[in-house]
PDB file of N, CA and C in Angstrom:
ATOM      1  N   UNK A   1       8.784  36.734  23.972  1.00  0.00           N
ATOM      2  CA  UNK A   1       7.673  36.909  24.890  1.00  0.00           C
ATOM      3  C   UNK A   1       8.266  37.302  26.236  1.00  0.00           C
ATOM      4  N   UNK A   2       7.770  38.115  27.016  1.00  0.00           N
ATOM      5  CA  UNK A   2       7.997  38.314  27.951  1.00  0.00           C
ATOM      6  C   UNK A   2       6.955  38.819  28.821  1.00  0.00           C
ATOM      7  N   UNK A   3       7.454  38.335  30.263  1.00  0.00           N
ATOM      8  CA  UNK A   3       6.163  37.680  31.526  1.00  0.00           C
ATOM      9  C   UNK A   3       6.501  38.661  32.486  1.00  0.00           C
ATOM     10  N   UNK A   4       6.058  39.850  32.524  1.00  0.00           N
ATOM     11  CA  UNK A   4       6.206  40.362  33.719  1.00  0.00           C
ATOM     12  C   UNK A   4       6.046  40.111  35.213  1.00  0.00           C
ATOM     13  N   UNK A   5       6.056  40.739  36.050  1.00  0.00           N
ATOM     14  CA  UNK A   5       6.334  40.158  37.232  1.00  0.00           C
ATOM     15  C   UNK A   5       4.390  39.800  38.050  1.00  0.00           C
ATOM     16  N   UNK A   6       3.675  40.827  36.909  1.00  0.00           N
ATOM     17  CA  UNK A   6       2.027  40.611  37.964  1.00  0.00           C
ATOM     18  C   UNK A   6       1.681  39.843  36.781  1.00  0.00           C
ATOM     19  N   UNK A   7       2.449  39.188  35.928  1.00  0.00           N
ATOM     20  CA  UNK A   7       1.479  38.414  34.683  1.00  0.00           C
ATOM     21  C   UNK A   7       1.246  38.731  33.582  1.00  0.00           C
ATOM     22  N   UNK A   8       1.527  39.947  33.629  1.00  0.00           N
ATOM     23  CA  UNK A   8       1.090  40.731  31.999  1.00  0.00           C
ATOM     24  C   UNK A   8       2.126  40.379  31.194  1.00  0.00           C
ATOM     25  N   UNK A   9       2.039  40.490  29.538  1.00  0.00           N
ATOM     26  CA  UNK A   9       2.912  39.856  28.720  1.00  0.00           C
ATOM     27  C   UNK A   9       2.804  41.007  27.446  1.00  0.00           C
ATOM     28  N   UNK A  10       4.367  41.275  27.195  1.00  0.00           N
ATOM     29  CA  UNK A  10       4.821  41.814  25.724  1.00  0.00           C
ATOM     30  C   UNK A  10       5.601  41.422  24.902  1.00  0.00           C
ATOM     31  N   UNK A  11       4.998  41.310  24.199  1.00  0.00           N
ATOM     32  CA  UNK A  11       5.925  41.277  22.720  1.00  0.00           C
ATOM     33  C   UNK A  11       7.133  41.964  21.918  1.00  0.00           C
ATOM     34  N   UNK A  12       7.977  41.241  21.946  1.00  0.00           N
ATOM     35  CA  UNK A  12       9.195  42.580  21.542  1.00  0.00           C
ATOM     36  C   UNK A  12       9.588  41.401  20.225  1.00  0.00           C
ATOM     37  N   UNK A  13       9.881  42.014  18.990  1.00  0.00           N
ATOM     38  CA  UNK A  13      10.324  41.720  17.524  1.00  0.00           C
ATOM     39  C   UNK A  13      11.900  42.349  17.778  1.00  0.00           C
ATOM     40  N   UNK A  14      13.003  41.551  18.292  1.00  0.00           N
ATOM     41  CA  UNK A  14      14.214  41.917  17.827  1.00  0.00           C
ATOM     42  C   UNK A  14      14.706  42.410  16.188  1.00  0.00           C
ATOM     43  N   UNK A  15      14.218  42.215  15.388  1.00  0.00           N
ATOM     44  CA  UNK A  15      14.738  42.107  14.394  1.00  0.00           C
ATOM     45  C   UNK A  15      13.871  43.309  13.715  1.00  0.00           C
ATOM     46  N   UNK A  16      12.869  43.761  14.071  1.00  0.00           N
ATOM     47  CA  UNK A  16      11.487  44.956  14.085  1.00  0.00           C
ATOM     48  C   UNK A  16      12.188  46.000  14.667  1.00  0.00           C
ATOM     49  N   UNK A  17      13.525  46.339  15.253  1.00  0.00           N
ATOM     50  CA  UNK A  17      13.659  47.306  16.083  1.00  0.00           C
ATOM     51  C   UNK A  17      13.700  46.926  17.759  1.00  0.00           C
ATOM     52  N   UNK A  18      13.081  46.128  18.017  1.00  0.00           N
ATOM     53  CA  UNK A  18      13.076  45.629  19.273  1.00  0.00           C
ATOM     54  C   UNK A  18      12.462  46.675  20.163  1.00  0.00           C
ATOM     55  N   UNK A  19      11.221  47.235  19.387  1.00  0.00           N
ATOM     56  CA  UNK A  19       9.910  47.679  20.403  1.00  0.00           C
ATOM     57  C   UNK A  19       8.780  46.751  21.201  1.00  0.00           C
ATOM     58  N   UNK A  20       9.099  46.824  22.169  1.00  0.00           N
ATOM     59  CA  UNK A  20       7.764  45.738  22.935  1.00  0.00           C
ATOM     60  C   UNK A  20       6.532  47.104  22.686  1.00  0.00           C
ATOM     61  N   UNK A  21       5.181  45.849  22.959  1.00  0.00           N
ATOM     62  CA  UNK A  21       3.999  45.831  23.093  1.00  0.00           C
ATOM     63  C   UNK A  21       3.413  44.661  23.517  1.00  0.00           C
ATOM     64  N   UNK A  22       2.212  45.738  24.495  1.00  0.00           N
ATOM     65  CA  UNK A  22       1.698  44.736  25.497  1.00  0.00           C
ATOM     66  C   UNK A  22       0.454  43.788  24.667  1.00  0.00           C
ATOM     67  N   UNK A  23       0.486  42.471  25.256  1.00  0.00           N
ATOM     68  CA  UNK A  23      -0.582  41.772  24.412  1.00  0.00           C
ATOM     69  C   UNK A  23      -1.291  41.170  25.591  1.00  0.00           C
ATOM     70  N   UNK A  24      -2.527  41.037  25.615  1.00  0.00           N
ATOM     71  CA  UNK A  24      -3.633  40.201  26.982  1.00  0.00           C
ATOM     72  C   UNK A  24      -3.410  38.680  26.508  1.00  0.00           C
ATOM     73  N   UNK A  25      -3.279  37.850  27.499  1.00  0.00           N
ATOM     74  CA  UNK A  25      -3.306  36.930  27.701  1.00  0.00           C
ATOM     75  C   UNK A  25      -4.142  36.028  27.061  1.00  0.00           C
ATOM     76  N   UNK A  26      -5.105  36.195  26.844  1.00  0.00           N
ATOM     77  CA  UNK A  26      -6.027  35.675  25.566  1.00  0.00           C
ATOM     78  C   UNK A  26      -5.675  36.006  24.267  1.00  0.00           C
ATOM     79  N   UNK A  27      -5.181  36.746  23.826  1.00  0.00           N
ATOM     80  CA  UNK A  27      -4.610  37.011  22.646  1.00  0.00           C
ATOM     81  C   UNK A  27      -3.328  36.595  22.276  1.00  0.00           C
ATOM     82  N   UNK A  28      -2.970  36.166  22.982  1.00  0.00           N
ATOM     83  CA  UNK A  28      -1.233  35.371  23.151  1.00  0.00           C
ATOM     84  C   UNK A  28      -1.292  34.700  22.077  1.00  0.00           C
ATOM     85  N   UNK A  29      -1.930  33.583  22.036  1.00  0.00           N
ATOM     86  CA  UNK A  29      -1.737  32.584  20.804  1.00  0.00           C
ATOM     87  C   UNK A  29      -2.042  32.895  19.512  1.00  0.00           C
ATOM     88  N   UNK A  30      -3.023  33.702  19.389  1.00  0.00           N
ATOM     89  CA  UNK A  30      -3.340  34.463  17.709  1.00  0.00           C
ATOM     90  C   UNK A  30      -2.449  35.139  17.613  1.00  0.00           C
ATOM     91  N   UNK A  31      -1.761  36.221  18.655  1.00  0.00           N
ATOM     92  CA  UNK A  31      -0.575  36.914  18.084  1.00  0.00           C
ATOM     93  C   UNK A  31       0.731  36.379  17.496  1.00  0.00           C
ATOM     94  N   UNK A  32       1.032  35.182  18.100  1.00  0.00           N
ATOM     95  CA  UNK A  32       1.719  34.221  18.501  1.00  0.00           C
ATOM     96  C   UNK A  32       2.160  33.702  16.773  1.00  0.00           C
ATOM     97  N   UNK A  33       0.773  32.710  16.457  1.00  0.00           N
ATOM     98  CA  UNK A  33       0.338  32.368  15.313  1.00  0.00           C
ATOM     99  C   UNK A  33       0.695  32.915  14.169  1.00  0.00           C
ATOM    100  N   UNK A  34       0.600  34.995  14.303  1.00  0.00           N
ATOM    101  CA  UNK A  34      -0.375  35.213  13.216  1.00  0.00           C
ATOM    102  C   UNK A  34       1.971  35.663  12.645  1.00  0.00           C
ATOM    103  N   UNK A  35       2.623  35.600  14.154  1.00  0.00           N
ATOM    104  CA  UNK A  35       4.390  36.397  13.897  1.00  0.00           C
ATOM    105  C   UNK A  35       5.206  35.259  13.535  1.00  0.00           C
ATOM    106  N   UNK A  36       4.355  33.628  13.687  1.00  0.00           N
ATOM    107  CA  UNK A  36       5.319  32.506  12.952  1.00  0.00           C
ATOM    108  C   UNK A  36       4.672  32.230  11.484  1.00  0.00           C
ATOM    109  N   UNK A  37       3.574  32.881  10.692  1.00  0.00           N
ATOM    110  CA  UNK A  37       3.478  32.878   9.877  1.00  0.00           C
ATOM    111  C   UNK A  37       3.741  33.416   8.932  1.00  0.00           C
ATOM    112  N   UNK A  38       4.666  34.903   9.631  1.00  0.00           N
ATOM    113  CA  UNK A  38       5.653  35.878   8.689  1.00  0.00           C
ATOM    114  C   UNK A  38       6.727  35.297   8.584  1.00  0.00           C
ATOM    115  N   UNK A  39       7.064  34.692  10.162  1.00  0.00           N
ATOM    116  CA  UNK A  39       9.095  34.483  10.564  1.00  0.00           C
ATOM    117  C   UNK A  39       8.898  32.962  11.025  1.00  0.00           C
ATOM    118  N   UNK A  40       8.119  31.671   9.737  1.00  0.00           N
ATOM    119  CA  UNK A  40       8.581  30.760  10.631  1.00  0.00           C
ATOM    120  C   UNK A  40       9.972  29.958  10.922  1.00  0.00           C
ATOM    121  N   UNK A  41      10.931  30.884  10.829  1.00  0.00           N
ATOM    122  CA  UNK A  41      12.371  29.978  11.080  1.00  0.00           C
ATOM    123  C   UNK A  41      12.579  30.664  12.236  1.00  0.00           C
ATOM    124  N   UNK A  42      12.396  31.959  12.681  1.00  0.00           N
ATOM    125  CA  UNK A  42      12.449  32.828  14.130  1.00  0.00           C
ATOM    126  C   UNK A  42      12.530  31.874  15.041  1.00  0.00           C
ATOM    127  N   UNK A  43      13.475  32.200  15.812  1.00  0.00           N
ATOM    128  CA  UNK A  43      13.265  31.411  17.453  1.00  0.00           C
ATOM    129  C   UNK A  43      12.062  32.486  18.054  1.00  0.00           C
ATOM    130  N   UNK A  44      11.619  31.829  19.268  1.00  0.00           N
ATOM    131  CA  UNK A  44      10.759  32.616  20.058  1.00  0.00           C
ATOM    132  C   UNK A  44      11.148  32.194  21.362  1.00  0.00           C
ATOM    133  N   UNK A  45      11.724  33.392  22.611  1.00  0.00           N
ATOM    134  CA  UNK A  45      12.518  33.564  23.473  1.00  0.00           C
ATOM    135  C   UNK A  45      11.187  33.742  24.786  1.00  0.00           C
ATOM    136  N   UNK A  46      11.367  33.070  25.662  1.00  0.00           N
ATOM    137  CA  UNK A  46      10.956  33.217  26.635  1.00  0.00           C
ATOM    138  C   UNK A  46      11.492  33.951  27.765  1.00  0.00           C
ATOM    139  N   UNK A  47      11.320  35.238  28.225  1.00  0.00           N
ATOM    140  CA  UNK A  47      11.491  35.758  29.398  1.00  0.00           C
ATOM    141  C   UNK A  47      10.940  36.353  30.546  1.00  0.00           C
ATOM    142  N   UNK A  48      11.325  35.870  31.621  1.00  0.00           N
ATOM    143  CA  UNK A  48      10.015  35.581  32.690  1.00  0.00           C
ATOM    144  C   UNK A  48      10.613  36.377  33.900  1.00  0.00           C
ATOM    145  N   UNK A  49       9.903  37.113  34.445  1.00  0.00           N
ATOM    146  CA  UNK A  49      10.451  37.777  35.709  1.00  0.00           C
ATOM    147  C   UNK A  49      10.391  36.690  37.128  1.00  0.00           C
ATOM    148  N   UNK A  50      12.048  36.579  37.810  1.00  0.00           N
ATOM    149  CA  UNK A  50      12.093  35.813  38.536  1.00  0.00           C
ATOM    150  C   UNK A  50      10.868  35.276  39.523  1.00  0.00           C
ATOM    151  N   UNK A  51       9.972  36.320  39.534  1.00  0.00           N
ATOM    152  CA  UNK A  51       8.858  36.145  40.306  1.00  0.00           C
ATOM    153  C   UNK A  51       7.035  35.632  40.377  1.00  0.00           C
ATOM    154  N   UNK A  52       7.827  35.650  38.874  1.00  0.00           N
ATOM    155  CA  UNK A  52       6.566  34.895  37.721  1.00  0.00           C
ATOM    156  C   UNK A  52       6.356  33.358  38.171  1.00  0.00           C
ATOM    157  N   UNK A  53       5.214  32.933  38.744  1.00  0.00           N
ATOM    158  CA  UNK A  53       4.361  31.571  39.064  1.00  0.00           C
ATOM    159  C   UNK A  53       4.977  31.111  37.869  1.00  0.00           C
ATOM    160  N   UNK A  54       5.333  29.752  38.018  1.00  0.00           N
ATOM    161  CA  UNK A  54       5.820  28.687  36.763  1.00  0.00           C
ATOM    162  C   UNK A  54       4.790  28.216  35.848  1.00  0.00           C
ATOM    163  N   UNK A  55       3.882  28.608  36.396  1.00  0.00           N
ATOM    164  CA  UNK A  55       2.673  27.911  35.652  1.00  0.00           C
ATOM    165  C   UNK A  55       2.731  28.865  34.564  1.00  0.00           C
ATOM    166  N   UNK A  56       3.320  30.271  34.951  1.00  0.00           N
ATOM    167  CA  UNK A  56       2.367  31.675  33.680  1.00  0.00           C
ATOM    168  C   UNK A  56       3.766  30.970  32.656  1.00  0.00           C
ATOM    169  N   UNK A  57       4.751  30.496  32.500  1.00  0.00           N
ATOM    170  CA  UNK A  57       6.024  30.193  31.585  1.00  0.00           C
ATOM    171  C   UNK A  57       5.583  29.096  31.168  1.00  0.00           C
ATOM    172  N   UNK A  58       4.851  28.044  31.873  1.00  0.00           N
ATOM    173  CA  UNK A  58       4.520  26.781  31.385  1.00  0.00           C
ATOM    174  C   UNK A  58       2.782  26.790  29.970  1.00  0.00           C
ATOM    175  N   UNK A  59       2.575  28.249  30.668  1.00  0.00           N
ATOM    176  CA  UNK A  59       1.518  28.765  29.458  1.00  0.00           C
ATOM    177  C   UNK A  59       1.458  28.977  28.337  1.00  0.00           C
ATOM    178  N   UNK A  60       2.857  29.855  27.988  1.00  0.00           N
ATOM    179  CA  UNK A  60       3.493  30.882  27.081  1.00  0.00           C
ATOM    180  C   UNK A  60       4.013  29.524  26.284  1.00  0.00           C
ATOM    181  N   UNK A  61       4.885  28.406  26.772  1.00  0.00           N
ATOM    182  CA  UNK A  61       5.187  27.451  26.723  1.00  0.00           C
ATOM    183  C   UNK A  61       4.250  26.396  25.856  1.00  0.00           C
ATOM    184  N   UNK A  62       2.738  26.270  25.986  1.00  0.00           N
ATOM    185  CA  UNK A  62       2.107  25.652  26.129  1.00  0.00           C
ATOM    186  C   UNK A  62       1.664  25.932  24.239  1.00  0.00           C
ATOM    187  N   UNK A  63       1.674  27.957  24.359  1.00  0.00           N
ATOM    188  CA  UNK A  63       0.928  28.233  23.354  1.00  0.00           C
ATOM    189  C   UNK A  63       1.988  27.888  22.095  1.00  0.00           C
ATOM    190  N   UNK A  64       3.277  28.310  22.788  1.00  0.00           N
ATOM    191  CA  UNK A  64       4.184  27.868  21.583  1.00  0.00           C
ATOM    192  C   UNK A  64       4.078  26.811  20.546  1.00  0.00           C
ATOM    193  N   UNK A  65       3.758  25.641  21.449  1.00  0.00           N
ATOM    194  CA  UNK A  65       3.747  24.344  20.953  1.00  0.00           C
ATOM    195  C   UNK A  65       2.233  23.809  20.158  1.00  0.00           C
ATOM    196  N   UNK A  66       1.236  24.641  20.439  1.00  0.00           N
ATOM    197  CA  UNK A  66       0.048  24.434  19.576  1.00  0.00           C
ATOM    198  C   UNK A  66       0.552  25.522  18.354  1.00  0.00           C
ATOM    199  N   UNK A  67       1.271  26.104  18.670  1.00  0.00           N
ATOM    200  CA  UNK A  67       1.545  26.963  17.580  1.00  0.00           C
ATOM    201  C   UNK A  67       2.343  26.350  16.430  1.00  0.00           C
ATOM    202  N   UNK A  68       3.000  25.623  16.913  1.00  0.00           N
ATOM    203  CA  UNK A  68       3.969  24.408  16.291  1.00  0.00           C
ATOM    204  C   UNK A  68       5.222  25.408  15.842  1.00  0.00           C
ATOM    205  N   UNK A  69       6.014  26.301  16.857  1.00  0.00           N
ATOM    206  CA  UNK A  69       6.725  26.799  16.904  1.00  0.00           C
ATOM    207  C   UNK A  69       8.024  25.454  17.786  1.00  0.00           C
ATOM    208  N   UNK A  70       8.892  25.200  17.021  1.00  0.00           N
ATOM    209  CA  UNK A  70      10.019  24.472  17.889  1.00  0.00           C
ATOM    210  C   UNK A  70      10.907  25.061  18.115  1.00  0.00           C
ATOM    211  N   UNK A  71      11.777  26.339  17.922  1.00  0.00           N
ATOM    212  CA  UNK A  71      12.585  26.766  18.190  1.00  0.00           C
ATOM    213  C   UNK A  71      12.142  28.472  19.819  1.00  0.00           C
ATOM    214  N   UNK A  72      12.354  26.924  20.133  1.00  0.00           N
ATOM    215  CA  UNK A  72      12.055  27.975  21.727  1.00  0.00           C
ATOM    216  C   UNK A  72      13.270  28.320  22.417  1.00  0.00           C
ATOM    217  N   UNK A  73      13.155  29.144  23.231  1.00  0.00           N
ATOM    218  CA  UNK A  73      14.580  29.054  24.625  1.00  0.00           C
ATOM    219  C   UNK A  73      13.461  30.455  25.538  1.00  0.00           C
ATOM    220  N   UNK A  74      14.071  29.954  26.466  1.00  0.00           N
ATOM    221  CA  UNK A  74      14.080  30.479  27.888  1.00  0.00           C
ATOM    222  C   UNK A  74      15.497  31.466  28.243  1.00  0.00           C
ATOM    223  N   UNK A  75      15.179  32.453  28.323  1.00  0.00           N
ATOM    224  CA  UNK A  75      16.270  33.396  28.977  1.00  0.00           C
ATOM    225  C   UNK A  75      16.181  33.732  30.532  1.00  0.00           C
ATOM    226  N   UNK A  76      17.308  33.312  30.627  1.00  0.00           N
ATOM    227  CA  UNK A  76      17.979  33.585  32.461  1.00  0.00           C
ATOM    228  C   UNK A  76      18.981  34.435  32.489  1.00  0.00           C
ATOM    229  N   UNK A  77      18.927  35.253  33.296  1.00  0.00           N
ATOM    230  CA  UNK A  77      19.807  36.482  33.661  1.00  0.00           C
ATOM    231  C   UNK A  77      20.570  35.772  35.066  1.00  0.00           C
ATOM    232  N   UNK A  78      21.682  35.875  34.664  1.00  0.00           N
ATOM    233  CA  UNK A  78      22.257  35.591  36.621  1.00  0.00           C
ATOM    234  C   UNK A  78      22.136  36.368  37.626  1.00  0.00           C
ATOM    235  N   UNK A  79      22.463  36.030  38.598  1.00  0.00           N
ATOM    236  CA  UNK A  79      21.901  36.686  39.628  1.00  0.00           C
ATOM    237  C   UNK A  79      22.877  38.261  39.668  1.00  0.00           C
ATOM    238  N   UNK A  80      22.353  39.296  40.181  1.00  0.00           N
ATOM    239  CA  UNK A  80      23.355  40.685  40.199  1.00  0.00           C
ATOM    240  C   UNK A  80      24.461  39.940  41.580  1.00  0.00           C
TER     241      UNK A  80
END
């Protein structure tokens, strides 16, 4: 998953080629749902633009876990 910097969120399948597509925010969790019911051993990676409100990561976060996805992580880039 990934959180752009005004909020918007895409989907990228590493293992698909690693094409993102954009998904609305309401649709997060059915999409969410519908890619741990193909890959449920997949981790699902959180990446958030440094400028992203904590709350929009604590969302993405949120849906994971009704999703009953446990293999999460958060990606951090160091600083340039």
């Amino acid at each position: 998953i990934i959180i752009g910097e005004s909020g918007d969120y895409r989907l990228r399948d590493r293992a698909a080629g690693g094409a993102e597509r954009s998904v609305a925010r309401a649709a997060l969790a059915a999409e969410i749902a519908a890619f741990h019911r193909d890959h449920p051993d997949q981790p699902v990676v959180i990446a958030a633009d440094k400028r992203v409100r904590y709350e929009e990561v604590m969302y993405a976060m949120s849906v994971l876990q009704r999703a009953q996805i446990t293999r999460i992580g958060l990606l951090a880039r160091p600083a340039p």
